[in-house]
Protein backbone atom coordinates (compact mmCIF):
# COMPACT_ATOMS: atom_id res chain seq x y z
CA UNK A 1 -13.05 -1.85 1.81
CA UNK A 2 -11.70 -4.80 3.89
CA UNK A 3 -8.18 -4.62 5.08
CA UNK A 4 -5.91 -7.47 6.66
CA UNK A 5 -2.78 -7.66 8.14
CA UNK A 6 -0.14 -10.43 8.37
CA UNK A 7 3.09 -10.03 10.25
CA UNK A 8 5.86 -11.85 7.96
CA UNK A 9 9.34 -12.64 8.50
CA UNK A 10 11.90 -9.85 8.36
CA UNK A 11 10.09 -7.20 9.96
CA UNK A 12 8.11 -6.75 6.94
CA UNK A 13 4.10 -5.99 8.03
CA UNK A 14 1.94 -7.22 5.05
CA UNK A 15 -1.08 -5.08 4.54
CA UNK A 16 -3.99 -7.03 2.11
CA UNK A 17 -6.78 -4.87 0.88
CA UNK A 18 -9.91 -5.73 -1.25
CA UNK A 19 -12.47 -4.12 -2.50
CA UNK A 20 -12.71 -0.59 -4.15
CA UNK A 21 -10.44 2.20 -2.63
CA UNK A 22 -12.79 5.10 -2.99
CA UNK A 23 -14.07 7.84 -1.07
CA UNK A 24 -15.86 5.41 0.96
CA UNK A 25 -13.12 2.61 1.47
CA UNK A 26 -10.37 5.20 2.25
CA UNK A 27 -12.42 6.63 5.01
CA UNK A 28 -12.66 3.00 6.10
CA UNK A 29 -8.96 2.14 6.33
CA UNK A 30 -7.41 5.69 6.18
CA UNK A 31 -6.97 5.31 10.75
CA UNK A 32 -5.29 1.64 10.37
CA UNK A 33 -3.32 2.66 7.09
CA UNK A 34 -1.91 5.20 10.00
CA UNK A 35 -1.56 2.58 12.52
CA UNK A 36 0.59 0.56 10.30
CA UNK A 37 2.74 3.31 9.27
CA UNK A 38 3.21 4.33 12.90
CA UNK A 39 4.19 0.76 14.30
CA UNK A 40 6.18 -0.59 10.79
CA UNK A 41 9.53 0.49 9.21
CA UNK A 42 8.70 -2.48 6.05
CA UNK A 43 5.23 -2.72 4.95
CA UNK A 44 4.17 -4.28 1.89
CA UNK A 45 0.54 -2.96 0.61
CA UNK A 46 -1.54 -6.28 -1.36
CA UNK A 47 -3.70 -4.55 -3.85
CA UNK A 48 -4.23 -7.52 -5.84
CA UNK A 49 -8.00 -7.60 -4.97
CA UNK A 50 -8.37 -3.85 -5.43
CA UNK A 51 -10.76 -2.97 -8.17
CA UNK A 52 -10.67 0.83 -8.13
CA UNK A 53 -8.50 3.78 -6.69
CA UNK A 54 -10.00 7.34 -6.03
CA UNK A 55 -8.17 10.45 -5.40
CA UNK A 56 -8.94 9.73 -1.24
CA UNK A 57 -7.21 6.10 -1.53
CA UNK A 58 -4.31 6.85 -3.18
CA UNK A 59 -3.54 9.83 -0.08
CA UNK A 60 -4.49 6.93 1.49
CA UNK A 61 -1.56 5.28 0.32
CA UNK A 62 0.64 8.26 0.29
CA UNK A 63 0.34 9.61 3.74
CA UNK A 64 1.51 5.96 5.41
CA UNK A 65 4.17 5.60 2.75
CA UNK A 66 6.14 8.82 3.41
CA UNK A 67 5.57 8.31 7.56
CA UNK A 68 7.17 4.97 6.64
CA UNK A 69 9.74 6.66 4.64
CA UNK A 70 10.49 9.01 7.06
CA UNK A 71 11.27 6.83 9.91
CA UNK A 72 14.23 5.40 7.22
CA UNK A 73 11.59 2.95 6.24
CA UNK A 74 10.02 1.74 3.26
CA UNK A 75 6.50 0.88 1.56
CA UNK A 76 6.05 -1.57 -1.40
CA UNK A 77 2.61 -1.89 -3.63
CA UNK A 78 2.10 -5.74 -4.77
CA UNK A 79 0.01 -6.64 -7.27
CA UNK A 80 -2.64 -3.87 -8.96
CA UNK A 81 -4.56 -4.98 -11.52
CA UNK A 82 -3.90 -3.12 -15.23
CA UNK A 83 -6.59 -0.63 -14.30
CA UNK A 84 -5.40 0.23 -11.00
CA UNK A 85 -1.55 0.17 -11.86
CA UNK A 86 -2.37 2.21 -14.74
CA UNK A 87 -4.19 4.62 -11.87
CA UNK A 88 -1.08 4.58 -9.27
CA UNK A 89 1.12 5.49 -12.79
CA UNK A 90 -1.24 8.60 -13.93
CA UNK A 91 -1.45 9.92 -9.91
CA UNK A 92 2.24 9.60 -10.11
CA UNK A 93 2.18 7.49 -6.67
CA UNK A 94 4.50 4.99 -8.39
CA UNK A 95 7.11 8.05 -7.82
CA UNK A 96 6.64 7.66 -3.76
CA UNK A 97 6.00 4.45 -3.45
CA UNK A 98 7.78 1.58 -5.56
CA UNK A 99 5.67 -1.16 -7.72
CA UNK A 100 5.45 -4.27 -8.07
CA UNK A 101 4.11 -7.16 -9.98
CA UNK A 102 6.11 -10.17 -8.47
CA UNK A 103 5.84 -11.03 -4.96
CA UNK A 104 9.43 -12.51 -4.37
CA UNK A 105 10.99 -8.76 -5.95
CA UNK A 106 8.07 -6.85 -3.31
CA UNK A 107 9.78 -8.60 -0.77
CA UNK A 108 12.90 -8.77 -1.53
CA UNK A 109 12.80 -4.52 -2.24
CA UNK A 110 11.53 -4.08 2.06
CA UNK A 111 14.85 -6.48 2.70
């Protein structure tokens, strides 16, 4: 799992991942997924390039979102693929953290 991150206007602390968030690639980015919800208050998560999500990346996802949250912050998800949206849906994550398909509405949610 590769994992990028882009400072954008706003605040907002874009977070691109790509590759396959499994067992493997959560153990990879699980410390900076931390990092970023420590230092942020907006962070947008790019899963566009995500091809799979295990049990271990979506607490992945889930951990950084409600630190986020808790700090009066908020975490967006841009961009899964049918398979992996259809994954965030089942796990219920889509209940913590909010959705998106379109870039301009991911952005304009952390505003």
């Amino acid at each position: 799992m590769e994992m990028t991150t882009e400072e954008l206007s706003g605040g907002i602390t874009m977070v691109t991942l790509d590759n396959s968030l499994d067992i493997a690639g959560a153990a990879a980015i699980d410390m900076k997924m931390n990092l970023v919800a420590g230092a942020s208050r907006k962070v947008l998560v790019d899963v566009q390039k995500v091809t799979f999500i295990g049990s271990m990346g979506l607490r992945t996802l889930i951990f950084p979102a409600r630190a986020v949250g808790s700090k009066g912050g908020k975490m967006v998800v841009f961009g899964p693929t049918p398979l992996v949206a259809d994954i965030l849906k089942t796990s219920g994550l889509d209940t913590v953290v909010p959705i998106f398909h379109d870039y301009q509405a991911a952005l304009d949610a952390l505003q």
